[in-house]
Protein backbone atom coordinates (compact mmCIF):
# COMPACT_ATOMS: atom_id res chain seq x y z
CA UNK A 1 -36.09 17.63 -18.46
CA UNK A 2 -32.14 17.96 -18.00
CA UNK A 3 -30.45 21.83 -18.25
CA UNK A 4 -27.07 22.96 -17.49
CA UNK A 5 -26.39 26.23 -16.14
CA UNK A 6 -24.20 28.23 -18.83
CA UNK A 7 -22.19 30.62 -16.89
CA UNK A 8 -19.04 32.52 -17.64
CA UNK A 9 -15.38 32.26 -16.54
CA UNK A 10 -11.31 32.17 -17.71
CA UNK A 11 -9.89 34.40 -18.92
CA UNK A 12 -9.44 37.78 -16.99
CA UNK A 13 -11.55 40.81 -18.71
CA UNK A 14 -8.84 43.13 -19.03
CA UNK A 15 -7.53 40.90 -21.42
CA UNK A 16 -9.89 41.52 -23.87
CA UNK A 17 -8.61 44.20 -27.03
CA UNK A 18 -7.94 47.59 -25.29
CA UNK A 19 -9.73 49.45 -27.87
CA UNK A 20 -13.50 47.62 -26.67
CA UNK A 21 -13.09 50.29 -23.56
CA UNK A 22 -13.24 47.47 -21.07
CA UNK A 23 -11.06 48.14 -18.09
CA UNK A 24 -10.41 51.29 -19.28
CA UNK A 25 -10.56 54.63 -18.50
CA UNK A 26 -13.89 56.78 -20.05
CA UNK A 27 -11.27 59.24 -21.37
CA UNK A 28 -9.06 56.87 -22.92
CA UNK A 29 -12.37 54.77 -24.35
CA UNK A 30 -13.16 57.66 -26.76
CA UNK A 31 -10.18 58.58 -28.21
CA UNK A 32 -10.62 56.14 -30.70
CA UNK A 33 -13.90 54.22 -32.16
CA UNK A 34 -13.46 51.05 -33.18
CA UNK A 35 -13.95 50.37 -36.58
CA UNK A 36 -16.51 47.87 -37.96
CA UNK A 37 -13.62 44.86 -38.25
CA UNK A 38 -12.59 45.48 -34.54
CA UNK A 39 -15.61 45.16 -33.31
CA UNK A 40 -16.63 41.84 -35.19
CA UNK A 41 -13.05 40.45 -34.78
CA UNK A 42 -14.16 41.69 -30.38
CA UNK A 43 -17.39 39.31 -31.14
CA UNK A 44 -15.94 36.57 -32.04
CA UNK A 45 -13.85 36.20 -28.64
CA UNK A 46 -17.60 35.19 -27.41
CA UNK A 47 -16.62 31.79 -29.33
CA UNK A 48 -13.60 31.28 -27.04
CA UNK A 49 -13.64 28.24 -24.67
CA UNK A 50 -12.51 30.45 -22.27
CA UNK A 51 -14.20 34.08 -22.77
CA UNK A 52 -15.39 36.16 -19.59
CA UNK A 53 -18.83 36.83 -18.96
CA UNK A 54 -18.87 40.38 -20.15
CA UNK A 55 -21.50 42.87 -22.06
CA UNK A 56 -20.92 43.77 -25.76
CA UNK A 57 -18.88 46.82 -26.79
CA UNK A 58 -21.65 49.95 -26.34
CA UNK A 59 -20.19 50.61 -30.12
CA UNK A 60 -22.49 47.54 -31.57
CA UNK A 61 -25.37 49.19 -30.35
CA UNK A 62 -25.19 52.62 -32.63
CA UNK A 63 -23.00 51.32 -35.30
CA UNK A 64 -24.99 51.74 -38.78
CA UNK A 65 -21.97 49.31 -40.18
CA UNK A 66 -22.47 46.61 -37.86
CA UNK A 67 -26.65 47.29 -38.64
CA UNK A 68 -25.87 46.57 -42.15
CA UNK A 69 -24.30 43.53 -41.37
CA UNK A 70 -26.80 42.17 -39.46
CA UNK A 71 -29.48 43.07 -42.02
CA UNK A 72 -27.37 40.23 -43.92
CA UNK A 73 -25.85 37.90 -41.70
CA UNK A 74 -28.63 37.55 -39.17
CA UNK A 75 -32.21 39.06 -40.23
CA UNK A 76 -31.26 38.11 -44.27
CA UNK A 77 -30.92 34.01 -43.41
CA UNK A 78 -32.32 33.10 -40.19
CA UNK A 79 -35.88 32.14 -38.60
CA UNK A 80 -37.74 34.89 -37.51
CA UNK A 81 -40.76 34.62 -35.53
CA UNK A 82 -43.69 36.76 -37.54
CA UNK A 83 -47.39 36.39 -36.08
CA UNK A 84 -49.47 33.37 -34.38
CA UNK A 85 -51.55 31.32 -37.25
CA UNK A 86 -55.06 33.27 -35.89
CA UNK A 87 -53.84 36.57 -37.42
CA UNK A 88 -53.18 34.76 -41.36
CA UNK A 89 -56.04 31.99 -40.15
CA UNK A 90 -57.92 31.14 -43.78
CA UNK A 91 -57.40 31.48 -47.12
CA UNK A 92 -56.90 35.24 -48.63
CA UNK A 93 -55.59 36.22 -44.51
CA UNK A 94 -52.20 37.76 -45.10
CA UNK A 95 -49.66 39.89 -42.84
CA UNK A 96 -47.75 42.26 -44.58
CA UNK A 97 -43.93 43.72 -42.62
CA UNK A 98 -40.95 44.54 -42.96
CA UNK A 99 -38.10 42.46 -41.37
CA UNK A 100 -35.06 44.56 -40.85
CA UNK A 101 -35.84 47.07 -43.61
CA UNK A 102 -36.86 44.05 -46.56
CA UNK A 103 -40.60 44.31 -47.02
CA UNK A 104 -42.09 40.65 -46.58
CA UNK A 105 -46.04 39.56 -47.34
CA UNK A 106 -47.31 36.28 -45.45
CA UNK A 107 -50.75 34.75 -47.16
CA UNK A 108 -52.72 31.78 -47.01
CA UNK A 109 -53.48 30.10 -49.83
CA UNK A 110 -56.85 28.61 -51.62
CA UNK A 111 -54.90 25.10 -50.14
CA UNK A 112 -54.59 26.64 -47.38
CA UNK A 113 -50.60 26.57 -47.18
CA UNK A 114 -48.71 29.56 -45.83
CA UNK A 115 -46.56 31.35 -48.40
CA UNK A 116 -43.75 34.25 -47.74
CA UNK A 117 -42.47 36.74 -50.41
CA UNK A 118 -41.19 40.12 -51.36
CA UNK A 119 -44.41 42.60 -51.74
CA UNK A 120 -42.66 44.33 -54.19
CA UNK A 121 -43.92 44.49 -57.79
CA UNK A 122 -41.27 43.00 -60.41
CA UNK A 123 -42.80 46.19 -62.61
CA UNK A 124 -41.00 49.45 -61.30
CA UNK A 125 -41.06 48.87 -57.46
CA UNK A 126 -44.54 49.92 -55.92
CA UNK A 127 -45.25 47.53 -52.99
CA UNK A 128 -48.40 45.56 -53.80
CA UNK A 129 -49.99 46.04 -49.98
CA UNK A 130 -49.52 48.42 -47.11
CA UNK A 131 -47.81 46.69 -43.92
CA UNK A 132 -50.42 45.15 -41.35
CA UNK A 133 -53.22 42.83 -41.63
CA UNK A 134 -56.13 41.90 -43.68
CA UNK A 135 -57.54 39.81 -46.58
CA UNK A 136 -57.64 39.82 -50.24
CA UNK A 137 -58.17 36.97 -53.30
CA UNK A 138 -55.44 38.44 -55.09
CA UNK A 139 -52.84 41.41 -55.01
CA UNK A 140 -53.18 44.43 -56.97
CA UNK A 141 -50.16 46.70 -57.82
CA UNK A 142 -51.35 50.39 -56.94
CA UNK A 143 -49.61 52.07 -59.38
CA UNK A 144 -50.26 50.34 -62.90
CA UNK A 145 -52.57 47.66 -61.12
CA UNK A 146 -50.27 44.40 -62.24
CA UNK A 147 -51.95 41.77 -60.03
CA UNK A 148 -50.65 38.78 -58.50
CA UNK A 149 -52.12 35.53 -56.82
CA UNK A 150 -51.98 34.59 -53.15
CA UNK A 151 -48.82 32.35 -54.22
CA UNK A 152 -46.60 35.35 -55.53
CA UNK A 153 -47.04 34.03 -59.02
CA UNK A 154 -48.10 37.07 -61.58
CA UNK A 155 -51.47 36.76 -63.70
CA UNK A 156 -52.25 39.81 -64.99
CA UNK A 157 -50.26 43.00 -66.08
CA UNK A 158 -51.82 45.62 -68.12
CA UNK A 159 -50.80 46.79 -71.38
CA UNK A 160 -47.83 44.42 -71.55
CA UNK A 161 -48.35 42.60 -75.02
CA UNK A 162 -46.70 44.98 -77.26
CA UNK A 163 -43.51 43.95 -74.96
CA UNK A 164 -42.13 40.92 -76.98
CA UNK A 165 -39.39 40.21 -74.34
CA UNK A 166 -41.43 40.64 -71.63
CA UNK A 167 -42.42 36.93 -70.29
CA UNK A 168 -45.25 36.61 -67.73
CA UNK A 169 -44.84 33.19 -66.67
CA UNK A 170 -41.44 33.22 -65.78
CA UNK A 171 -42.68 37.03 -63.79
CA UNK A 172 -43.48 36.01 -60.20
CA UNK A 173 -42.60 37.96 -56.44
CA UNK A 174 -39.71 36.85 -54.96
CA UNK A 175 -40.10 33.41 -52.69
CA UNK A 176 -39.25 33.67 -48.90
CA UNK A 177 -39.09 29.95 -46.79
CA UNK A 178 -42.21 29.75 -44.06
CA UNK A 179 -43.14 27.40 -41.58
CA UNK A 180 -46.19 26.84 -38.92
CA UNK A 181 -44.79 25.47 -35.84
CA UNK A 182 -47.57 24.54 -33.24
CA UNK A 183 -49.64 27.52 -34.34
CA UNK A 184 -45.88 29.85 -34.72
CA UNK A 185 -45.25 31.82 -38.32
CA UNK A 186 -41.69 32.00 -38.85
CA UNK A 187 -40.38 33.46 -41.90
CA UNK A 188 -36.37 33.12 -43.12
CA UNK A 189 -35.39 35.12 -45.98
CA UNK A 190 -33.40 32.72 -47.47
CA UNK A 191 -35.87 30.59 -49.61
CA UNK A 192 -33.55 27.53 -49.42
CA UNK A 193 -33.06 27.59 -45.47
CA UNK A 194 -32.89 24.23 -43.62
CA UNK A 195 -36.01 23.46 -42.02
CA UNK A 196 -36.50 25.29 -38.53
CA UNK A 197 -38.49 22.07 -36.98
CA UNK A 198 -35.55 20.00 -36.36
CA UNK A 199 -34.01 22.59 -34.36
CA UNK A 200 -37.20 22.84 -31.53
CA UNK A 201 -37.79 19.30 -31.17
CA UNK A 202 -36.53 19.53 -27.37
CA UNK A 203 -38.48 22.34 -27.16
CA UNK A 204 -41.90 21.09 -28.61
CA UNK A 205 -41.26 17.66 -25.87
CA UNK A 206 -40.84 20.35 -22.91
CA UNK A 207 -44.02 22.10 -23.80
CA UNK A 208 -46.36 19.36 -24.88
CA UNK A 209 -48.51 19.08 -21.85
CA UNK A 210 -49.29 23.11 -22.79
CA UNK A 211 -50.65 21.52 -26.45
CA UNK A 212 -49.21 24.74 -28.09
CA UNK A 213 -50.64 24.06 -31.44
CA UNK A 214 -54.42 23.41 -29.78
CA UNK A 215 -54.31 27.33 -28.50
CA UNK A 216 -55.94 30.16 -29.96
CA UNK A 217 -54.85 33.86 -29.59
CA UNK A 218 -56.42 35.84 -27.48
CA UNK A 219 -54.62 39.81 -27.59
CA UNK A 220 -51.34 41.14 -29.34
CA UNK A 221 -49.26 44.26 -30.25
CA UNK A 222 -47.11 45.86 -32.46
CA UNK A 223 -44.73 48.81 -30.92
CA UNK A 224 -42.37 50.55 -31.84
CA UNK A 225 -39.28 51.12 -29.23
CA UNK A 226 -36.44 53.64 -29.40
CA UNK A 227 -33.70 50.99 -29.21
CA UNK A 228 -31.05 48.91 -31.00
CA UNK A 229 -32.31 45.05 -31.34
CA UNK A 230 -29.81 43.64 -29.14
CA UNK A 231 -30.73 45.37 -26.22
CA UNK A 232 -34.33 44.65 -26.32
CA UNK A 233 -33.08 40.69 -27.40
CA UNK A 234 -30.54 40.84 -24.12
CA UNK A 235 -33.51 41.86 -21.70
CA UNK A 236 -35.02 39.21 -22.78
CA UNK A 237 -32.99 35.84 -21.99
CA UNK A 238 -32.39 37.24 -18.69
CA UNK A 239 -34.75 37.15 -15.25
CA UNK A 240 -32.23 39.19 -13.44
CA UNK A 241 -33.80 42.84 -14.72
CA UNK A 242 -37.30 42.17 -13.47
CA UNK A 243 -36.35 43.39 -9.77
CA UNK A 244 -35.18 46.72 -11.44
CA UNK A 245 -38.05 46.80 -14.60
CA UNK A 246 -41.37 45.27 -12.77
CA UNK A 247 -40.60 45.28 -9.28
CA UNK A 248 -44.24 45.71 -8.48
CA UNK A 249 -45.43 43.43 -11.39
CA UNK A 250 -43.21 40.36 -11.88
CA UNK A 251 -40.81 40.26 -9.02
CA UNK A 252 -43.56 39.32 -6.47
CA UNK A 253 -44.37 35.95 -7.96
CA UNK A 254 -40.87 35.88 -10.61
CA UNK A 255 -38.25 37.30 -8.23
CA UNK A 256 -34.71 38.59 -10.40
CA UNK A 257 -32.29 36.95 -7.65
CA UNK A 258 -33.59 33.04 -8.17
CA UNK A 259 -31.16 30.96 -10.60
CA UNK A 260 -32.03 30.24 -13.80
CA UNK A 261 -31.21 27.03 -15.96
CA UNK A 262 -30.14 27.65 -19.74
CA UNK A 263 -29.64 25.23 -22.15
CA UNK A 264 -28.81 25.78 -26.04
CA UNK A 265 -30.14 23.52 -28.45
CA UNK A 266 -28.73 24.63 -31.23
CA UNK A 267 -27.84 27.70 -32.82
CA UNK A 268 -31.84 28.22 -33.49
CA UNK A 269 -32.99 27.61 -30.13
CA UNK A 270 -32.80 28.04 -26.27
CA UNK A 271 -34.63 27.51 -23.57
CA UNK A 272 -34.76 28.97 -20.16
CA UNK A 273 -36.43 28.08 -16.71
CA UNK A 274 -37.56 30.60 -14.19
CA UNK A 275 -38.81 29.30 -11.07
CA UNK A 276 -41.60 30.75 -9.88
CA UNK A 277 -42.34 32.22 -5.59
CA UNK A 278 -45.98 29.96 -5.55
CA UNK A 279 -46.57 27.29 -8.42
CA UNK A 280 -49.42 28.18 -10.34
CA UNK A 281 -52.86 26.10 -11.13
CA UNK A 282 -53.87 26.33 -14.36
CA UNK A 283 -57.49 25.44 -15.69
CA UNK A 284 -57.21 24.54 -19.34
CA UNK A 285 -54.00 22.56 -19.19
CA UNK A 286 -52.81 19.39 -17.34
CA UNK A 287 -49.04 19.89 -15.65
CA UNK A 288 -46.71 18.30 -13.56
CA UNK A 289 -46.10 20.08 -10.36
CA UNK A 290 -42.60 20.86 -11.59
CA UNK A 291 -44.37 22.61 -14.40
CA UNK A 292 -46.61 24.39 -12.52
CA UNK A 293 -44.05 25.87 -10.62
CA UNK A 294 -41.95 27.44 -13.28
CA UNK A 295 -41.76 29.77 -16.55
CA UNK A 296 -40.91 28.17 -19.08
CA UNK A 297 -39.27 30.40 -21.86
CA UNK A 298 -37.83 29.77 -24.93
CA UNK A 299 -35.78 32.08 -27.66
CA UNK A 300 -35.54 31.53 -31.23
CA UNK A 301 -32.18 33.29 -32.66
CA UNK A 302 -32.21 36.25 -33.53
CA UNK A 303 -35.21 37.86 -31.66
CA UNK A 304 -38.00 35.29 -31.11
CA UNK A 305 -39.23 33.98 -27.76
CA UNK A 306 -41.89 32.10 -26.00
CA UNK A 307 -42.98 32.54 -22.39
CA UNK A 308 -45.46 29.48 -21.34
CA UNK A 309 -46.47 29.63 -17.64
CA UNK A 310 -49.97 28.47 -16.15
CA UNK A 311 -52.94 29.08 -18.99
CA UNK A 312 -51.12 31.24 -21.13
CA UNK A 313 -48.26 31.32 -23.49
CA UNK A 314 -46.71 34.56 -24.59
CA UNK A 315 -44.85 35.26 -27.62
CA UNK A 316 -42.90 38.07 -28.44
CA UNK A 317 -39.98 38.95 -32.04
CA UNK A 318 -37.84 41.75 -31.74
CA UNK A 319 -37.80 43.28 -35.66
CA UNK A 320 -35.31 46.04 -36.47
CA UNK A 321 -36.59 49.10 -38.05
CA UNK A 322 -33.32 50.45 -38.35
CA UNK A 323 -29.87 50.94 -35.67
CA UNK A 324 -31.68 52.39 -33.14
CA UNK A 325 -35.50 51.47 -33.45
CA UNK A 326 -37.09 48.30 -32.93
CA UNK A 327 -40.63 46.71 -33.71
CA UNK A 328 -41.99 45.13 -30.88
CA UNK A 329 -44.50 41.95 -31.98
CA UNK A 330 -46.04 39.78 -29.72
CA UNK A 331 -48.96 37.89 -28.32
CA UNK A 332 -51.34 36.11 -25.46
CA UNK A 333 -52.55 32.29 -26.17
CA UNK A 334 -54.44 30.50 -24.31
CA UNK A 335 -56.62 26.80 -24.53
CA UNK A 336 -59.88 27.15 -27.16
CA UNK A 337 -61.99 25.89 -24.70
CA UNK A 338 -60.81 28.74 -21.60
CA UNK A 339 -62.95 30.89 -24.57
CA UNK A 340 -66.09 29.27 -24.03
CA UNK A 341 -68.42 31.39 -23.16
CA UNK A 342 -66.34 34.48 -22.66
CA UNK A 343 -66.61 38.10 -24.69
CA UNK A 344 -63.50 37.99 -27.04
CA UNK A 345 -63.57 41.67 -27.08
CA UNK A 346 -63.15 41.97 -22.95
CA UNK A 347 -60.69 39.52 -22.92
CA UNK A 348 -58.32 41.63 -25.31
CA UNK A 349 -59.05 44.39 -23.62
CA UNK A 350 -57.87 42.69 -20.53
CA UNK A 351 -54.90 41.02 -21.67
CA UNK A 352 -53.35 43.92 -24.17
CA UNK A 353 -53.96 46.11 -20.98
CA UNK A 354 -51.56 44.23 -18.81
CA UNK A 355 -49.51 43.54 -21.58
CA UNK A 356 -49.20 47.25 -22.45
CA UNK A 357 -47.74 47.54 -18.75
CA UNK A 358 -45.01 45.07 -18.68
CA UNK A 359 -43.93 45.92 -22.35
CA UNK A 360 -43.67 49.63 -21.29
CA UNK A 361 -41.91 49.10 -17.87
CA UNK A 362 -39.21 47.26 -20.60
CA UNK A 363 -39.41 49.92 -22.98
CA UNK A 364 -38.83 52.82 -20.58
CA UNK A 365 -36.04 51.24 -19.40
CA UNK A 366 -34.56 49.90 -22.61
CA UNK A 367 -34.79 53.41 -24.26
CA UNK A 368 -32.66 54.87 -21.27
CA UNK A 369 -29.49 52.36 -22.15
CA UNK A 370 -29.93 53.34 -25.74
CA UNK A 371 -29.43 56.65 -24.94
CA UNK A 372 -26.87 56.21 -22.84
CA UNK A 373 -24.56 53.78 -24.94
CA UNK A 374 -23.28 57.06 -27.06
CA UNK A 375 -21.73 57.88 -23.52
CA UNK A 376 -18.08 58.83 -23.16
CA UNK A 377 -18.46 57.06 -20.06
CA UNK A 378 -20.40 53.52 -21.39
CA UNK A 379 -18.50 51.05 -21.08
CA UNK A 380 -18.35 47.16 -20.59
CA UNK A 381 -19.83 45.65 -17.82
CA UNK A 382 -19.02 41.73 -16.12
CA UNK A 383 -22.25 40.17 -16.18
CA UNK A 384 -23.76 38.47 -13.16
CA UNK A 385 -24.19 34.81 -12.43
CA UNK A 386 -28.17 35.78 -12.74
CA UNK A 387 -27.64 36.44 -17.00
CA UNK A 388 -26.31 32.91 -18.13
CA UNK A 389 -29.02 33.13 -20.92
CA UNK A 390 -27.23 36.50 -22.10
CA UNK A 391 -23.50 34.65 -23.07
CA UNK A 392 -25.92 32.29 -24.78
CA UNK A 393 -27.37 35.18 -26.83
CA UNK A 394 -23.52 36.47 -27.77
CA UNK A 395 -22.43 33.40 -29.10
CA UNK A 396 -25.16 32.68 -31.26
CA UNK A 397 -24.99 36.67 -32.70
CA UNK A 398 -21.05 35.97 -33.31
CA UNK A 399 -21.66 32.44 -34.88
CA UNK A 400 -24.34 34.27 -36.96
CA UNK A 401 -21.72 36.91 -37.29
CA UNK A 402 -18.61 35.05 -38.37
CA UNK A 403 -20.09 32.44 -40.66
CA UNK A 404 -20.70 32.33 -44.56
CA UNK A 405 -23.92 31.11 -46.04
CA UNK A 406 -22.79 27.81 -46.53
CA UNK A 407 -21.91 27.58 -42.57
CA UNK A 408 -24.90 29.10 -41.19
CA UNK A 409 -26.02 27.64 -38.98
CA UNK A 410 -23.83 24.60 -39.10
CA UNK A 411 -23.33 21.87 -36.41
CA UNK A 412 -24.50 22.88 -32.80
CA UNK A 413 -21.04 23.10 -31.06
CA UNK A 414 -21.97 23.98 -27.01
């Protein structure tokens, strides 16, 4: 596979608008906040040909403005990676969240398509399910017990007749686009969305030996983490923290210092390669020996990514709960037939275990910058030559940013 490394350069930093508190004093960076317009108008300079490799403004971390905006621009029309096709696996399964404060209900149908849409009843409000998991033939409103089929579409409301306006089959939940991608949900709130597909092809040809859509799921998690999205999002397309984070977990075999190679797809998808200390050799997958000696990771915009290295692949979607929380969603896969014979129930246990330790050497550590970037002394920082993955990151959020609906995402532009 070819990759270019994606680093940063031009420009000087100091440059960059005075108010953003780069360069700067920490006295002088507080005497004025920058106001939601500044610090959009200081996101777009990531679009520059020739913008430094520096961190965000600590301001678009705690700024309930900017939130709102991305509840809109980013979370309210882009594809966002939900749960792994096991969880919502026959017909009646259905996953029930809520995706940067809009409620959203996944369920398979009698066909056995996957349909999204708003769990909210089109009576007087009352969500028809409570978030998580489970299985139903049909959806009951809790409060005057209107009920609604596994497609959305109403067929039954109580005591309606006397209502001549009222017209019940025109009365359905609100559509939301879905799509399965090698066993992946992805949900975009934007019901007429261009298909996500197209935009992973690359990604599907890199990871075909790993026959992605022939794995079944063997643990997951839902958290919840103390911190803005973008900071969990940032952690993730960069190697360079694990010496800090999991320097007794990852950096043995993953070491922070080795170069990694980015390249951007489109605005929907990047990929990432971490080489690893000793390849690995992996029993229910065939690789080359360049695979075997590498992670192979992959990001979805805004919050979505894939980690595929040896026998398993691990997903992970950063959800916002609101400017400074974040739902953590994730999961272990591995090949059908690695299952054979083994206790289901131990292997959880085993997996969620060690996944509980990584996830909270990130969260500790995640939940410290968010309480620092309210700091009269945060500031911005130059990145290192280690976080090419991260200017990738920035430019997507200000494309995502910047853009109307009819733009978004538009032609890839590198």
């Amino acid at each position: 596979m070819s990759a270019s490394r994606t680093t940063g350069g031009g420009r000087d930093s100091e440059d960059w608008d005075d108010d953003m508190a780069f360069g700067l004093p920490a006295s002088a960076a507080v005497e004025h906040l920058p106001d939601t317009a500044e610090l959009i108008k200081e996101l777009a300079r990531y679009l520059d040909a020739d913008a430094p490799a520096v961190s965000l403004p600590p301001r678009l971390f705690s700024s309930p403005q900017v939130y709102e905006l991305e509840r809109t621009k980013v979370y309210g029309r882009s594809w966002i990676l939900v749960a792994h096709r096991d969880e919502v696996a026959e017909p009646g399964d259905y996953l029930s969240l809520t995706i940067a404060g809009e409620p959203v209900l996944v369920a398979r149908g009698e066909d056995g398509a996957l349909r999204g849409m708003s769990p909210i009843c089109r009576h007087r409000m009352m969500p028809v399910v409570a978030e998580g998991t489970g299985h139903a033939e049909a959806f009951t409103c809790p409060q005057h017990l209107w009920k609604y089929g596994l497609d959305g579409r109403l067929i039954g409301a109580t005591f309606m007749h006397g209502n001549k306006a009222f017209d019940p089959s025109a009365c359905r939940l609100p559509v939301f686009a879905v799509e399965e991608w090698n066993g992946l949900v992805f949900v975009n709130l934007d019901a007429g969305a261009e298909p996500l597909a197209p935009h992973l092809s690359a990604i599907g040809d890199d990871l075909s030996r790993y026959r992605l859509d022939e794995m079944v799921q063997i643990g997951s998690w839902v958290e919840e983490w103390a911190v803005n999205w973008k900071i969990a999002v940032e952690n993730a397309h960069e190697n360079y923290h694990v010496m800090g984070f999991h320097p007794e977990t990852l950096e043995p075999s993953a070491p922070g210092g080795t170069d990694t190679a980015v390249r951007a797809d489109s605005p929907w998808a990047t990929s990432l390669l971490v080489p690893l200390v000793e390849p690995l050799q992996p029993e229910g997958v065939t690789l080359t020996d360049e695979e075997k000696g590498r992670m192979y990771c992959f990001f979805t915009f805004p919050a979505g990514s894939l980690a595929a290295c040896g026998d398993q692949v691990i997903w992970l979607s950063f959800l916002p709960l609101s400017v400074d929380r974040t739902q953590v969603r994730g999961g272990v896969l591995t090949p059908a037939r690695l299952m054979e014979g083994a206790d289901p129930q131990e292997v959880r246990q085993g997996v969620e275990a060690y996944s509980a330790v990584i996830n909270g050497e990130d969260q500790r550590g995640l939940e410290a910058v968010q309480r620092a970037v309210g700091s009269r002394f945060a500031g911005r920082g130059h990145l290192s030559p280690k976080e090419p993955g991260v200017l990738v990151f920035y430019r997507n959020l200000a494309k995502a940013m910047l853009s109307s609906d009819g733009e978004w995402p538009g032609e890839w532009r590198s």
